[in-house]
Protein backbone atom coordinates (compact mmCIF):
# COMPACT_ATOMS: atom_id res chain seq x y z
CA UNK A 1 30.43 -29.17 68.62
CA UNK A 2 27.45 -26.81 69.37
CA UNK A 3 25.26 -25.16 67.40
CA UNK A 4 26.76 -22.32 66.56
CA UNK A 5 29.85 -24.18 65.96
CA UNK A 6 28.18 -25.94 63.38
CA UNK A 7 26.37 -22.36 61.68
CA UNK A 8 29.90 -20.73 61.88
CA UNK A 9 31.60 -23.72 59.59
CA UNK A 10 28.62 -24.04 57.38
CA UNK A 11 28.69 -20.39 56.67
CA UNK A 12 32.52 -20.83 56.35
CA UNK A 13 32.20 -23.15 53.53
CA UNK A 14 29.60 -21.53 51.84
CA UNK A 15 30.94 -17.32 51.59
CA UNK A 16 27.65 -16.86 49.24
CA UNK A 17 25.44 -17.32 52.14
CA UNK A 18 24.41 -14.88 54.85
CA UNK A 19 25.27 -16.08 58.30
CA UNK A 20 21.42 -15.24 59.70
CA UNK A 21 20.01 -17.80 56.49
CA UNK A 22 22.48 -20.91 57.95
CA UNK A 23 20.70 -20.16 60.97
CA UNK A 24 17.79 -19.84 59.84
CA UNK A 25 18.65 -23.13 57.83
CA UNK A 26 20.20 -24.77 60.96
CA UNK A 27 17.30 -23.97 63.10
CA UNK A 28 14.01 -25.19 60.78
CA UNK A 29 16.63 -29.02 59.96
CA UNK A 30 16.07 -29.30 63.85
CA UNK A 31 12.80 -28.05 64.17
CA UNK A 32 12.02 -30.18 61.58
CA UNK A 33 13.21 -33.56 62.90
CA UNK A 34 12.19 -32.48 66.26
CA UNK A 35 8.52 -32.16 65.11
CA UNK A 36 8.96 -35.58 63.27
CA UNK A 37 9.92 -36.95 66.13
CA UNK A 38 7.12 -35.48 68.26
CA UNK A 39 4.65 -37.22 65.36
CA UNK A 40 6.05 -40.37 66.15
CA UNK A 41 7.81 -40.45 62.62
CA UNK A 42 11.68 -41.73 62.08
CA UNK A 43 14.27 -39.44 59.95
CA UNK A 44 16.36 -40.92 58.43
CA UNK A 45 19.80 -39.20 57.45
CA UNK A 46 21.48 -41.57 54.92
CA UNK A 47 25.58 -42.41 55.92
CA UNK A 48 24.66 -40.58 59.31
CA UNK A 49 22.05 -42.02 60.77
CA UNK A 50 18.45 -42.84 62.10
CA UNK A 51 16.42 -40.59 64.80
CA UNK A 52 13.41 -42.29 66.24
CA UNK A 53 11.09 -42.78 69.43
CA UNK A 54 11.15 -45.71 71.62
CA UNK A 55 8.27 -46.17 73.83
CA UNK A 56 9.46 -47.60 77.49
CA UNK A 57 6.83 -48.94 79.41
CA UNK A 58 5.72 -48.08 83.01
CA UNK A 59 7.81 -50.02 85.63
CA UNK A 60 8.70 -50.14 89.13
CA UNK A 61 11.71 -48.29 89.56
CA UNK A 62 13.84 -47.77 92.78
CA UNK A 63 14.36 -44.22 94.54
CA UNK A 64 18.31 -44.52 94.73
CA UNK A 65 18.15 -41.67 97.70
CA UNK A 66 15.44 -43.73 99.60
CA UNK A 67 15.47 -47.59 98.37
CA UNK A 68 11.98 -47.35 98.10
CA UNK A 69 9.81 -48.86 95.14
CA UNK A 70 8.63 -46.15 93.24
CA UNK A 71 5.85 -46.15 89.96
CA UNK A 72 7.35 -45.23 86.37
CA UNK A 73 5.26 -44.01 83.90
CA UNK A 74 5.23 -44.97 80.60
CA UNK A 75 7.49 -42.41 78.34
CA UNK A 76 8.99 -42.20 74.96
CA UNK A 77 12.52 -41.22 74.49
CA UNK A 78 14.55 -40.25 71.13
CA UNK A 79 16.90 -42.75 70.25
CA UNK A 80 19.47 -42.45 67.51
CA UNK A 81 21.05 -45.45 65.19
CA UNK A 82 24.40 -44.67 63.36
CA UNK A 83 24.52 -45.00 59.49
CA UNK A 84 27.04 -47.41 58.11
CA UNK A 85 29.75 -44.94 56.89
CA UNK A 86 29.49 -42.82 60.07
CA UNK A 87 30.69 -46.25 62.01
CA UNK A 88 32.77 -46.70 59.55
CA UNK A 89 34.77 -43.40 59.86
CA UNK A 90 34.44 -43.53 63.84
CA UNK A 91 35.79 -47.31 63.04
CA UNK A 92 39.30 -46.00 61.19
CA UNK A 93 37.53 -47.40 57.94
């Protein structure tokens, strides 16, 4: 599903609502976990799941074109942690 596959079944469900405010709504829910996430904070979306940054330190990695040892930096990546009932439906449970 993409974005505006999700806006279109949100304002589906809910006729009272203008589709430009479930975009609006849409957009600021990711803007807002994506600025979370930039502070270093975890969001937490109870029975779907966890975002949150993992910090992967610098390493020597290995050019796959070349073989040649080359330097990674140290980065920080999102990572994402399914809530129970999520595995559970995903599970057949």
């Amino acid at each position: 599903m993409i974005r505006s596959e999700l806006v279109e079944k949100i304002a589906e469900a809910n006729p009272h609502l203008y589709q430009r405010d479930v975009e609006r709504i849409v957009s600021t829910v990711f803007n807002e976990i994506i600025e979370a996430l930039a502070d270093g904070d975890r969001v937490e979306l109870r029975g779907f799941g966890a975002f949150s940054v993992k910090k992967r330190d610098a390493r020597v990695g290995r050019n796959p074109r070349t073989g040649e040892s080359v330097q990674v930096e140290e980065k920080h990546v999102p990572f994402f942690k399914t809530g129970k009932l999520l595995r559970d439906r995903l599970n057949g449970g």
